[in-house]
C-alpha atoms as a PDB file:
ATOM      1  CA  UNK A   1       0.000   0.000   0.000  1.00  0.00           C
ATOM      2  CA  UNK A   2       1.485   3.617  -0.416  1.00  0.00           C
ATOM      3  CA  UNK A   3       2.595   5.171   2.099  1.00  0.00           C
ATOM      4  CA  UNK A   4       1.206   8.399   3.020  1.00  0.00           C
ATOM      5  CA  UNK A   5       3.475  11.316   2.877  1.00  0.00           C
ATOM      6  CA  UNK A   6       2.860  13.833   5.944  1.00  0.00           C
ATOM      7  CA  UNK A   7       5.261  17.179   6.435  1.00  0.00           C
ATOM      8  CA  UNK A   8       4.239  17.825   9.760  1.00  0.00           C
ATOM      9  CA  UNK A   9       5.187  21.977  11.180  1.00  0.00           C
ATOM     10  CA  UNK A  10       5.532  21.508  15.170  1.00  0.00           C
ATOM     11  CA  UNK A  11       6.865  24.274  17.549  1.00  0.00           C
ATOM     12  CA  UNK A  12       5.576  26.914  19.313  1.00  0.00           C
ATOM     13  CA  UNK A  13       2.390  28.835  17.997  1.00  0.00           C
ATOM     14  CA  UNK A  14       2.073  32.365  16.566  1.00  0.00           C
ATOM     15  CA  UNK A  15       5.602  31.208  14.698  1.00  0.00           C
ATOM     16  CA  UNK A  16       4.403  32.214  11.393  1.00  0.00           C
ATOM     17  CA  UNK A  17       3.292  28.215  10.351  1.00  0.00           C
ATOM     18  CA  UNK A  18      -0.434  29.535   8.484  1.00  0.00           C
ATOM     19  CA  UNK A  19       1.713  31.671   6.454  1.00  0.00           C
ATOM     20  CA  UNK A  20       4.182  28.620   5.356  1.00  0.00           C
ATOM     21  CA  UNK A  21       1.806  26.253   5.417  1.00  0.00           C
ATOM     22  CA  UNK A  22      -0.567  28.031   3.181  1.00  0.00           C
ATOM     23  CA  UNK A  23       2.392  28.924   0.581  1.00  0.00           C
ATOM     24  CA  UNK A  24       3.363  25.417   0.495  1.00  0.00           C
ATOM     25  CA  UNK A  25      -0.641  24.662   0.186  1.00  0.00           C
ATOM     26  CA  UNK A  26      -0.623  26.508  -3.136  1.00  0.00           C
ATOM     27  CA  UNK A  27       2.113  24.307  -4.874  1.00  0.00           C
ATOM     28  CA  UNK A  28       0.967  21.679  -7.210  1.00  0.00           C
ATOM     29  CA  UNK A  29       0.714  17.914  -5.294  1.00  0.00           C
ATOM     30  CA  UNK A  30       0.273  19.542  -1.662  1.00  0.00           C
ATOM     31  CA  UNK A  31      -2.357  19.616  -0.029  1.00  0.00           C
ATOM     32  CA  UNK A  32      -2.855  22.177   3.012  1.00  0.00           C
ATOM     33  CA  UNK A  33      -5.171  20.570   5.476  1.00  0.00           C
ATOM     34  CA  UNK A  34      -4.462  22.797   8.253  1.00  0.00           C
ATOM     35  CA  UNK A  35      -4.161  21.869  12.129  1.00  0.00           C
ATOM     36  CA  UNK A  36      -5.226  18.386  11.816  1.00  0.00           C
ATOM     37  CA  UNK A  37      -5.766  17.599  15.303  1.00  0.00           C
ATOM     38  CA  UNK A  38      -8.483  19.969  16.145  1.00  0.00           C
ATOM     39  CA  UNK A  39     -10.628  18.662  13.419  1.00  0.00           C
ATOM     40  CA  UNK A  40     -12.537  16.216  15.605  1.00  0.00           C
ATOM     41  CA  UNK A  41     -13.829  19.165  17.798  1.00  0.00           C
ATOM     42  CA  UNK A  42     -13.228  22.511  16.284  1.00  0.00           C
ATOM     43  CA  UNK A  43     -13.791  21.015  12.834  1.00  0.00           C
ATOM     44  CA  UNK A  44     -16.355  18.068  13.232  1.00  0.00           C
ATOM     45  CA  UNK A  45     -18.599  18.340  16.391  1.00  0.00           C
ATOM     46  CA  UNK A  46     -18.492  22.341  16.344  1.00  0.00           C
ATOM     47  CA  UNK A  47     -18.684  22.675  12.944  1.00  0.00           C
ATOM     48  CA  UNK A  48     -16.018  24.971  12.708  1.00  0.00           C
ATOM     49  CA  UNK A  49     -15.460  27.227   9.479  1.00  0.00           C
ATOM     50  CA  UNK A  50     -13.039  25.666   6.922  1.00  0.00           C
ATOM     51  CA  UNK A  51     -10.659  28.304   5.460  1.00  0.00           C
ATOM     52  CA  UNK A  52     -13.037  28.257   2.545  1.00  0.00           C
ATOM     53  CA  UNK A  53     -15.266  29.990   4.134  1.00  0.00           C
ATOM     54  CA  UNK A  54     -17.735  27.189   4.451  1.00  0.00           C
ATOM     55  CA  UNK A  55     -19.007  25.513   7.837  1.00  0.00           C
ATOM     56  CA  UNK A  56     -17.401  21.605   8.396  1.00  0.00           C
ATOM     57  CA  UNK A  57     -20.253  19.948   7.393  1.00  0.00           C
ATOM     58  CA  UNK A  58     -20.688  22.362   4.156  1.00  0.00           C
ATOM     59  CA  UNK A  59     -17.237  22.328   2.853  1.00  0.00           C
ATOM     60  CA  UNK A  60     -17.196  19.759  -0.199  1.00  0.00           C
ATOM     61  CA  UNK A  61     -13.654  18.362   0.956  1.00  0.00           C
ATOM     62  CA  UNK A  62     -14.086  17.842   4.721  1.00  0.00           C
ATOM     63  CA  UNK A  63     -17.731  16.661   4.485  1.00  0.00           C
ATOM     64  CA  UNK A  64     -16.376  13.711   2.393  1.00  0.00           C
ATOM     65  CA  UNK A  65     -13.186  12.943   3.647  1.00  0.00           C
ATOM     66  CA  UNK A  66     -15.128  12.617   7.309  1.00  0.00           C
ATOM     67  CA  UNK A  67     -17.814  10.463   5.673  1.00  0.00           C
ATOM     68  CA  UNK A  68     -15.178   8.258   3.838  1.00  0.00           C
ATOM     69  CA  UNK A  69     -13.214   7.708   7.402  1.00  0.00           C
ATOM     70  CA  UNK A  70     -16.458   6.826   8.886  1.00  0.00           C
ATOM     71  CA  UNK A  71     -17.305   4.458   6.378  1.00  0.00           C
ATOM     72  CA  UNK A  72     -13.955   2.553   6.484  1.00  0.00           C
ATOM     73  CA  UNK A  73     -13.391   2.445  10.187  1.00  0.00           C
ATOM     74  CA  UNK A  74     -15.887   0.167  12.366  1.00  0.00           C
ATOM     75  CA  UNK A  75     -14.641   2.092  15.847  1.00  0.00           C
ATOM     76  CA  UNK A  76     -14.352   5.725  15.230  1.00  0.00           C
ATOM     77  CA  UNK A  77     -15.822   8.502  16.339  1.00  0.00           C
ATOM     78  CA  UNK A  78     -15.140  11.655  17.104  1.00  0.00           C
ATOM     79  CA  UNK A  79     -15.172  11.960  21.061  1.00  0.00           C
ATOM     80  CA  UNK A  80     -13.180   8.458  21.309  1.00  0.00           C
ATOM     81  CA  UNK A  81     -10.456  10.107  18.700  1.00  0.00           C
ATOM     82  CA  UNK A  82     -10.441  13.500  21.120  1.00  0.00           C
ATOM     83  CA  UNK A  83      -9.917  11.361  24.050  1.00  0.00           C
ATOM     84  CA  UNK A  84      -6.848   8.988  23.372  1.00  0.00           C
ATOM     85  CA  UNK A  85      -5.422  12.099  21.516  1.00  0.00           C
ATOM     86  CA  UNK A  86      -6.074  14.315  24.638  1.00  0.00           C
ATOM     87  CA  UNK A  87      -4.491  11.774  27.110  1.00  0.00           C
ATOM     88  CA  UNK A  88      -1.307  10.866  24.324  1.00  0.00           C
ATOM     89  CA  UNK A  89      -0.481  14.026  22.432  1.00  0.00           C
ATOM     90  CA  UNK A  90       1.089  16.019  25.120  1.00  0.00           C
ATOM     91  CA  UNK A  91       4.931  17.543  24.574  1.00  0.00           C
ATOM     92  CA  UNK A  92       6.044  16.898  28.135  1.00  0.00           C
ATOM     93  CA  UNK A  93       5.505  13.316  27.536  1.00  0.00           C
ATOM     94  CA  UNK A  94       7.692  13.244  24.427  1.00  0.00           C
ATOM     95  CA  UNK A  95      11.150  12.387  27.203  1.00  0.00           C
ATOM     96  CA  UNK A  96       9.457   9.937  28.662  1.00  0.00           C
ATOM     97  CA  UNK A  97       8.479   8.290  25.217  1.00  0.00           C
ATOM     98  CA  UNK A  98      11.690   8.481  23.775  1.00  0.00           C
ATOM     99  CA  UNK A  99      13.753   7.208  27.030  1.00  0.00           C
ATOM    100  CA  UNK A 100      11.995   3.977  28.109  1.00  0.00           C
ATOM    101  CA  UNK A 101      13.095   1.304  26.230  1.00  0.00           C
ATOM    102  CA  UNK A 102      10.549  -0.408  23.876  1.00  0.00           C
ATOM    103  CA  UNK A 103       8.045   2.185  24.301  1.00  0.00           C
ATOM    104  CA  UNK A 104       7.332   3.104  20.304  1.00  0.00           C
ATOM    105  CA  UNK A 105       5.868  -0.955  20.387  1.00  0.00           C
ATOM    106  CA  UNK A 106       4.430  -0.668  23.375  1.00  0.00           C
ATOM    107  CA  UNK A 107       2.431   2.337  22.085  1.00  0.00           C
ATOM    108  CA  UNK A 108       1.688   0.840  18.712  1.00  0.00           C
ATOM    109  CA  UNK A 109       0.175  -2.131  20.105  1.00  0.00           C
ATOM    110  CA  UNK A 110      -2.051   0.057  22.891  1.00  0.00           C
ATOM    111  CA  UNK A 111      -2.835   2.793  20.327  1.00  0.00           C
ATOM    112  CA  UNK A 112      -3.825   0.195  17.501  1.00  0.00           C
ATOM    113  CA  UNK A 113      -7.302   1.224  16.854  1.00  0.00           C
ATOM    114  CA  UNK A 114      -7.032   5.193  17.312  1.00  0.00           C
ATOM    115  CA  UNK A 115      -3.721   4.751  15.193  1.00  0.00           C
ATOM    116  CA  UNK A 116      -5.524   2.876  12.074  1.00  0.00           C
ATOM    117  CA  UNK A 117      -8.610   5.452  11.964  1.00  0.00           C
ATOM    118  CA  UNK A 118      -5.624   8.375  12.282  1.00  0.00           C
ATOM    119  CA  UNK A 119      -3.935   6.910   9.357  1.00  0.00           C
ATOM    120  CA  UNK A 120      -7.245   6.450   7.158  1.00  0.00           C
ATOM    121  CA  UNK A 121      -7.997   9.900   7.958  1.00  0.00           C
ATOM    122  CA  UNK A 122      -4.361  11.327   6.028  1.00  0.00           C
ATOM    123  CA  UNK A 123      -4.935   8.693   3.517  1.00  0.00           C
ATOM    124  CA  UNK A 124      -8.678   9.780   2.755  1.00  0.00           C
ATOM    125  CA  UNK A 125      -7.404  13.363   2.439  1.00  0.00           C
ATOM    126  CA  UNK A 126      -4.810  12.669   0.512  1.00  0.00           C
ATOM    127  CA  UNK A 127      -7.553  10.390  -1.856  1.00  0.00           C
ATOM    128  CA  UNK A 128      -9.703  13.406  -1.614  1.00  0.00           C
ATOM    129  CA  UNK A 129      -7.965  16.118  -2.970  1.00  0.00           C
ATOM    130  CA  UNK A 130      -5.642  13.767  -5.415  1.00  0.00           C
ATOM    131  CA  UNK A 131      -2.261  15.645  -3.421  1.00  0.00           C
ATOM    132  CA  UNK A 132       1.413  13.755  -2.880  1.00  0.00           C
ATOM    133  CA  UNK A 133       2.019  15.793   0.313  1.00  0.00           C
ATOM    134  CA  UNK A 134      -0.278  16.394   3.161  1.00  0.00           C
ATOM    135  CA  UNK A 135       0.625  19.712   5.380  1.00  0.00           C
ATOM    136  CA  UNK A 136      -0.581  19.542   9.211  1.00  0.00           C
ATOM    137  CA  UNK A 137       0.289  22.824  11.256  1.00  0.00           C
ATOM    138  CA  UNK A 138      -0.819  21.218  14.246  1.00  0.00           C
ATOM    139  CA  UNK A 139       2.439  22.097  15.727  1.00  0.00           C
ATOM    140  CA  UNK A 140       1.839  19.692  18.771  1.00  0.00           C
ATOM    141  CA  UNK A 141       5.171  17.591  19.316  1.00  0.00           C
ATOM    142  CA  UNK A 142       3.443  14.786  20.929  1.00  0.00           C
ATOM    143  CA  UNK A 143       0.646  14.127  18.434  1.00  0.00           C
ATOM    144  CA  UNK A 144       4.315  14.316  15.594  1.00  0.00           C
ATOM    145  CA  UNK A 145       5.136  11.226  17.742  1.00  0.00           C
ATOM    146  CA  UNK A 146       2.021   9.567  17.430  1.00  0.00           C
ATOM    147  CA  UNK A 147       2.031  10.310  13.425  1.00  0.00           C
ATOM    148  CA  UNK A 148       5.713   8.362  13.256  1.00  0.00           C
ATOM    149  CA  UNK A 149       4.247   5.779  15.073  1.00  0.00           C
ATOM    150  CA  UNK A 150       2.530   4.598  11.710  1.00  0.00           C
ATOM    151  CA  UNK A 151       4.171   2.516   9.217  1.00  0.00           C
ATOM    152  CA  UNK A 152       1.825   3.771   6.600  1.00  0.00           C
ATOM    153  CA  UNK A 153       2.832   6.981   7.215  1.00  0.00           C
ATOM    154  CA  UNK A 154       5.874   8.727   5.616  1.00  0.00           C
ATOM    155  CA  UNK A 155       6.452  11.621   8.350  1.00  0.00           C
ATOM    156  CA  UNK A 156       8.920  14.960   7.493  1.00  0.00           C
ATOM    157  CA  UNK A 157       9.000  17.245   9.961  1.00  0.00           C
ATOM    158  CA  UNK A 158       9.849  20.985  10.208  1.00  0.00           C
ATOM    159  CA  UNK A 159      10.945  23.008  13.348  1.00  0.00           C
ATOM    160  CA  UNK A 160       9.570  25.969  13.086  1.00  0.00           C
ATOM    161  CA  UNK A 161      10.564  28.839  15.895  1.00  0.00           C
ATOM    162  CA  UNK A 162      10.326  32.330  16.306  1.00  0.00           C
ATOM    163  CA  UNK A 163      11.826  34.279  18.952  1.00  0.00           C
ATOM    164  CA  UNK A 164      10.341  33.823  22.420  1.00  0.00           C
ATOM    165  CA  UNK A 165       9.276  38.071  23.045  1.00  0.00           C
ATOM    166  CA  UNK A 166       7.785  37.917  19.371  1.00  0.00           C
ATOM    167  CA  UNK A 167       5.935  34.798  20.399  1.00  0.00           C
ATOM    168  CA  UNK A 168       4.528  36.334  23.705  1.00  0.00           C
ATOM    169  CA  UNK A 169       3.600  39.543  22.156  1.00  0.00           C
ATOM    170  CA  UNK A 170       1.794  37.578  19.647  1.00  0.00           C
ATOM    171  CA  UNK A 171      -0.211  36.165  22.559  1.00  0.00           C
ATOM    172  CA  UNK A 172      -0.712  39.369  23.949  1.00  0.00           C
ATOM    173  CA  UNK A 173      -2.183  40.543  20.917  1.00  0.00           C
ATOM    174  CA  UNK A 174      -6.622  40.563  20.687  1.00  0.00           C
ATOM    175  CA  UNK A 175      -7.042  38.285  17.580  1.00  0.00           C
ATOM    176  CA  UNK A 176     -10.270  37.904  15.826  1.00  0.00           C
ATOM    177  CA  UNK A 177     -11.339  33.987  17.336  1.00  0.00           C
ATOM    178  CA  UNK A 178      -8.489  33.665  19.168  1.00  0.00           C
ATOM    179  CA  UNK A 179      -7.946  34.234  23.081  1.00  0.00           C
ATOM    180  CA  UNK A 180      -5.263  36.014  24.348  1.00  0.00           C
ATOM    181  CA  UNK A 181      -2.684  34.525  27.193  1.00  0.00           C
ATOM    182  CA  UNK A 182       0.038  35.714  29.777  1.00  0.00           C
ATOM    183  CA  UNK A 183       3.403  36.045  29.210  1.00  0.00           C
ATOM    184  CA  UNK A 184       4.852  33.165  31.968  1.00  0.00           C
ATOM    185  CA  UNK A 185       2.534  30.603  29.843  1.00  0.00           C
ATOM    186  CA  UNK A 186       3.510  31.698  26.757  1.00  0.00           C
ATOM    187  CA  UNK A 187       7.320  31.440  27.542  1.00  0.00           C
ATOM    188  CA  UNK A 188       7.152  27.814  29.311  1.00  0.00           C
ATOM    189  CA  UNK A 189       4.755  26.617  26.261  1.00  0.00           C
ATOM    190  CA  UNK A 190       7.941  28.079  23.533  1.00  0.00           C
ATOM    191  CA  UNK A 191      10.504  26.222  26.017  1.00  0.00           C
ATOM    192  CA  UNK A 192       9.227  22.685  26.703  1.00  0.00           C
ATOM    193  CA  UNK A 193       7.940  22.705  22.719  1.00  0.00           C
ATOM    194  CA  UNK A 194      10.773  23.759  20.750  1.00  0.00           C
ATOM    195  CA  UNK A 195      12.840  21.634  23.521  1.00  0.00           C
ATOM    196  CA  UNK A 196      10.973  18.461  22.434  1.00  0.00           C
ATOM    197  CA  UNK A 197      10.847  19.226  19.130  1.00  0.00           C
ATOM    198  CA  UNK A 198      14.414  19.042  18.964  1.00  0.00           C
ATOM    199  CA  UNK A 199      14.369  15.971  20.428  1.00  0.00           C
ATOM    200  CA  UNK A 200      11.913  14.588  17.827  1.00  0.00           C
ATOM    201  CA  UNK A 201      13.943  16.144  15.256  1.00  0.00           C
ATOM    202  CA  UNK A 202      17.310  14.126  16.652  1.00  0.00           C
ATOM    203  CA  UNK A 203      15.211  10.862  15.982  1.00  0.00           C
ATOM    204  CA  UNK A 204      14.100  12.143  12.577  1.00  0.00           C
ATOM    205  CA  UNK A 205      17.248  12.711  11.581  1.00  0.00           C
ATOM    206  CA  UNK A 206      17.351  13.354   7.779  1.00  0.00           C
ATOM    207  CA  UNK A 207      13.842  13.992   7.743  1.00  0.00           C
ATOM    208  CA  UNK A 208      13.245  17.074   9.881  1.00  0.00           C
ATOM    209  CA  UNK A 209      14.162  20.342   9.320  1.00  0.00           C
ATOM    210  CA  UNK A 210      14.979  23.369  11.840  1.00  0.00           C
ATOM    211  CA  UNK A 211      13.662  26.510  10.334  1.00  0.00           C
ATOM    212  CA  UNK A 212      13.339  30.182  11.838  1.00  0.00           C
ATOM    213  CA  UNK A 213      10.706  32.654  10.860  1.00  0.00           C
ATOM    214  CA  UNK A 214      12.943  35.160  10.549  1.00  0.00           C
ATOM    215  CA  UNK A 215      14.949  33.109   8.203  1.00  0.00           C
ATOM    216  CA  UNK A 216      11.578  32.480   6.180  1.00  0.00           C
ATOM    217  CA  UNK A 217      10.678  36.328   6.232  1.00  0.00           C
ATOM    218  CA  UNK A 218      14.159  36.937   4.739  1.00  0.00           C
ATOM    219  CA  UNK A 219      13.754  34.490   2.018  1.00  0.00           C
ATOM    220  CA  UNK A 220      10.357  32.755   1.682  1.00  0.00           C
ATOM    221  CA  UNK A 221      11.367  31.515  -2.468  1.00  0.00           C
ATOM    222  CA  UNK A 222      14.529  30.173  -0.743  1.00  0.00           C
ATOM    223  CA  UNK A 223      12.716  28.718   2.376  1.00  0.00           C
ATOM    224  CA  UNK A 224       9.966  26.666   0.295  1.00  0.00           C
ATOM    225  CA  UNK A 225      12.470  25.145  -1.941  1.00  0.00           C
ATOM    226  CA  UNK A 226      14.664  23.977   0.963  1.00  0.00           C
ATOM    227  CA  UNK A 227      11.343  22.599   2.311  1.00  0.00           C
ATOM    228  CA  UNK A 228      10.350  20.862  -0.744  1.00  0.00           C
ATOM    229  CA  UNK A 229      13.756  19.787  -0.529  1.00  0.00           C
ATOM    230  CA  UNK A 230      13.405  18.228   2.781  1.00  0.00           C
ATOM    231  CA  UNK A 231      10.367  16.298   1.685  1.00  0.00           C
ATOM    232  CA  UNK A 232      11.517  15.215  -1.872  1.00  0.00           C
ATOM    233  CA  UNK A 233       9.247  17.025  -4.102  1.00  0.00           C
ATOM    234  CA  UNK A 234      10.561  18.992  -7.339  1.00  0.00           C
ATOM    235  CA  UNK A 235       7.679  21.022  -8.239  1.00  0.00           C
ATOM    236  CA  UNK A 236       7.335  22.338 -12.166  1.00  0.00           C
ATOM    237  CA  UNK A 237       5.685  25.785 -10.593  1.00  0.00           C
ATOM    238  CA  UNK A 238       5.873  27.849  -7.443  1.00  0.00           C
ATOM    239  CA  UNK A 239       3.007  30.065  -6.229  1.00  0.00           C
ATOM    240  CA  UNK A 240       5.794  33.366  -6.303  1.00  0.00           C
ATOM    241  CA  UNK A 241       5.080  36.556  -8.143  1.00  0.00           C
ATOM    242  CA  UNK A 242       8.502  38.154  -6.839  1.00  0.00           C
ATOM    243  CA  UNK A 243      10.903  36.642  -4.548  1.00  0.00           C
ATOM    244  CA  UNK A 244       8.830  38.410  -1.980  1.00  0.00           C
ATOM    245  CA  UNK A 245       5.624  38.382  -2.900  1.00  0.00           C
ATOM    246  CA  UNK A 246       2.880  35.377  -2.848  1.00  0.00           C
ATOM    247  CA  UNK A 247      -0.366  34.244  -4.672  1.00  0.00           C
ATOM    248  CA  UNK A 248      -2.627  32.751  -2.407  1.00  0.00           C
ATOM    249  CA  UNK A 249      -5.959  30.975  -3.222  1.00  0.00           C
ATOM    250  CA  UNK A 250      -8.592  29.711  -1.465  1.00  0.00           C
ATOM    251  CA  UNK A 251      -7.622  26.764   0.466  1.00  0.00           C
ATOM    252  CA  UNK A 252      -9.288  23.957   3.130  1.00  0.00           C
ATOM    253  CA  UNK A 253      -7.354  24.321   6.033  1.00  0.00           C
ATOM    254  CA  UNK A 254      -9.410  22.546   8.861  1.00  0.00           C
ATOM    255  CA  UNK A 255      -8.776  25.457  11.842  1.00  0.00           C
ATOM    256  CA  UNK A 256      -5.713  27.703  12.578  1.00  0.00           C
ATOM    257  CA  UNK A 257      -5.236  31.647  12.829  1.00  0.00           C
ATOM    258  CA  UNK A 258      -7.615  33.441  11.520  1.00  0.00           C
ATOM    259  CA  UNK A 259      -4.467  34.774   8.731  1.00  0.00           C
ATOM    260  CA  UNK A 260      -5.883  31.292   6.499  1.00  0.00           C
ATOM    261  CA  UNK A 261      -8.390  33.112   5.353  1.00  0.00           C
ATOM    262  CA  UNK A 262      -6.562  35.605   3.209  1.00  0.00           C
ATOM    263  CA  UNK A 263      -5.965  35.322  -0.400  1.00  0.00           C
ATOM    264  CA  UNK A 264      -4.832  37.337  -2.954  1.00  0.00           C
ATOM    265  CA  UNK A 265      -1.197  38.800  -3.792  1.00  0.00           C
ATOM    266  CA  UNK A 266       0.320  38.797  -0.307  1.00  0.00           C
ATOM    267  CA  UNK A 267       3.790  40.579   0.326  1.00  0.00           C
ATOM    268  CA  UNK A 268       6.258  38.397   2.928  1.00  0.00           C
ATOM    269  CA  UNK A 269       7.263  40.627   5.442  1.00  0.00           C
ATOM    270  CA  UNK A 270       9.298  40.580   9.217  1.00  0.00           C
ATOM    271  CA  UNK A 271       6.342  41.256  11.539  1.00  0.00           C
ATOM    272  CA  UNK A 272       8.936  43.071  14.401  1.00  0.00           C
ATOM    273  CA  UNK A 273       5.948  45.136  15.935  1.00  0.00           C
ATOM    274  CA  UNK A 274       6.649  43.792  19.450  1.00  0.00           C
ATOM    275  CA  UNK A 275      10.113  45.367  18.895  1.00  0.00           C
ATOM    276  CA  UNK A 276       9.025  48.299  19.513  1.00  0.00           C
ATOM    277  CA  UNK A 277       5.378  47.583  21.482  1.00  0.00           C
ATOM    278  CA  UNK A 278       5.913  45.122  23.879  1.00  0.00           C
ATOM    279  CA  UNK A 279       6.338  45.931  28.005  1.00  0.00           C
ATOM    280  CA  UNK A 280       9.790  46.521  29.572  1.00  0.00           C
ATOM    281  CA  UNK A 281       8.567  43.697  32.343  1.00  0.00           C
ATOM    282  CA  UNK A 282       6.872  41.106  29.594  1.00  0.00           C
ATOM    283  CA  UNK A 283      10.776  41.389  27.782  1.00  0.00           C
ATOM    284  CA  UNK A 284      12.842  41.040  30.930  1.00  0.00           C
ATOM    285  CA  UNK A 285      10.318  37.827  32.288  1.00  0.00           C
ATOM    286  CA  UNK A 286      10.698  36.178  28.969  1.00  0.00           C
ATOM    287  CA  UNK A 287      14.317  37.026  28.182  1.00  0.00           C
ATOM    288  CA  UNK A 288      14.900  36.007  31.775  1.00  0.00           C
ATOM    289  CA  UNK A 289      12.953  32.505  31.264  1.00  0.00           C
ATOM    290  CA  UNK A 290      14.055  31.607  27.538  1.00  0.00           C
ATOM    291  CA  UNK A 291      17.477  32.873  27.165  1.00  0.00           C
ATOM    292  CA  UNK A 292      19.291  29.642  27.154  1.00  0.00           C
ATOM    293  CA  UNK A 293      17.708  28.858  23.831  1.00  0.00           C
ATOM    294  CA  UNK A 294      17.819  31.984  22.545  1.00  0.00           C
ATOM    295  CA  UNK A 295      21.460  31.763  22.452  1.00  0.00           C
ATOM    296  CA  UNK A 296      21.032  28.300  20.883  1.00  0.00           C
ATOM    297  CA  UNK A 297      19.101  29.656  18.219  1.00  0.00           C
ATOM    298  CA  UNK A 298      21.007  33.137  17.472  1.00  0.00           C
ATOM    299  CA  UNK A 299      18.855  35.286  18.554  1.00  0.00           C
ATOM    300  CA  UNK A 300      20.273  38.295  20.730  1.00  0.00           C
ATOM    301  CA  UNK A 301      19.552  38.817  24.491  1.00  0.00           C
ATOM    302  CA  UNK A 302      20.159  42.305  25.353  1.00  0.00           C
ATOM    303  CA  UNK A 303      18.911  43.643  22.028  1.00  0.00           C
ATOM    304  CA  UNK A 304      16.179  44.491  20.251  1.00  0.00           C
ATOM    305  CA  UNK A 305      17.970  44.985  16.771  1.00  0.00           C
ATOM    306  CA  UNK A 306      16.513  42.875  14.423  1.00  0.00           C
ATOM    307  CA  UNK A 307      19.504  43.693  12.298  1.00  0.00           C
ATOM    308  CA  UNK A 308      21.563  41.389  14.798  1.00  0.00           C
ATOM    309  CA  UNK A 309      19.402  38.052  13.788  1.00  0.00           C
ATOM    310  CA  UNK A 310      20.232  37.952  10.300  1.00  0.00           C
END
């Protein structure tokens, strides 16, 4: 059977992973779906909007991928999905998964049924909409780990970080449909997932890529291609206008920020506001906090300069 080919975006959120995700969504074979691990509650039993603009249950591509993962799985539904992934796909527990011996067996074996309806639910997407490459932003680093757990699926991974005050500030921000959270949160949330995705990403060796936003901002042409690089696909087209600048079309992405929605000729830009707007005592708490891996990255500590990142 062929295997399914996943490139999964984990890290923190508010890293910039609509934006890439929807870019990569507009080249030919690749399919965007989104953050694929809210769709059994956001998407399916709240009838959340697809990036369309059409409900769940209206959206021609989600109404029949769910109907076509109902119809070949005897045991699934969408509460029983929620609560193995709820009680599994948790970043803290990625240490603990990849220390104990025989644990990736262990899991396979206990997991089997939410693990086969998980599977036919990339494979009846990627049926669906007739793509090579399925995107999921979910960004989650434990449900990644649940994803390689699947021979059927053929996992790439990239590592997608921003630097921790953007990241806060971000949260800070009001967001149509999104809530807003405090800056101690934010920072341990950036920590303990970018630390675990870099364990994930040891594991994954030549099949997961660290990538910065700021990087991406600099050179989105150059980004996508290393990217498509990463997962072994030589597109004929790209969706660029300029080096800079984007086409985007409507797409299906399940649920993410609210930026999914836009289409149109879209100019890649460095979104520094917080440089400028965010509080003296939200920098020094997060700088404080994250500063060990903001070294490790390259970004500066006693700086604001965005000058000093590139």
């Amino acid at each position: 059977m062929t295997q399914i080919k996943v490139l999964y975006i984990a890290g923190p959120s508010r890293s910039g992973s609509t934006f890439l995700s929807s870019i990569l969504g507009e080249v030919p074979g690749i399919f965007n779906a989104g953050e694929v691990i809210d769709l059994w509650d956001r998407g399916f039993l709240h009838d959340g909007l697809c990036s369309c603009g059409l409900s769940f249950s209206q959206c021609g591509v989600w109404a029949d991928v769910i109907n076509e993962v109902f119809k070949k799985t005897d045991n699934c539904n969408a509460r029983g999905m929620m609560h193995i992934r709820d009680l599994t796909a948790r970043s803290w527990l990625i240490p603990i998964y990849l220390a104990l011996p025989g644990q990736r067996e262990r899991m396979r074996r206990r997991l089997q049924p939410f693990l086969f309806n998980l599977a036919e639910l990339y494979r009846c997407i990627m049926v669906r909409t007739g793509s090579r490459v399925v995107v999921d932003s979910s960004k989650n680093v434990g449900y990644a780990y649940l994803l390689s757990l699947m021979p059927s699926i053929e996992l790439y991974c990239v590592h997608l970080i921003r630097d921790s005050r953007a990241t806060v500030y971000s949260w800070r921000r009001r967001k149509a449909g999104l809530w807003q959270q405090p800056p101690g949160k934010t920072t341990l949330s950036w920590i303990s997932r970018n630390i675990t995705a870099g364990l994930l990403a040891d594991r994954m060796k030549n099949r997961c890529e660290r990538l910065r936003y700021e990087d991406f901002v600099k050179s989105p042409r150059a980004t996508v291609n290393r990217v498509l690089s990463l997962i072994r696909e030589e597109p004929q087209s790209l969706p660029f206008v300029t080096d800079a600048e984007v086409e985007l079309h409507r797409q299906h992405s399940v649920y993410g920020n609210p930026d999914r929605f836009g289409t149109g000729r879209i100019t890649v830009r460095l979104d520094d506001e917080w440089r400028r707007e965010i509080k003296t005592s939200d920098y020094v708490l997060v700088t404080a906090l994250s500063w060990p891996l903001l070294i490790r990255y390259g970004y500066p500590i006693l700086s604001r300069d965005s000058s000093r990142i590139f």
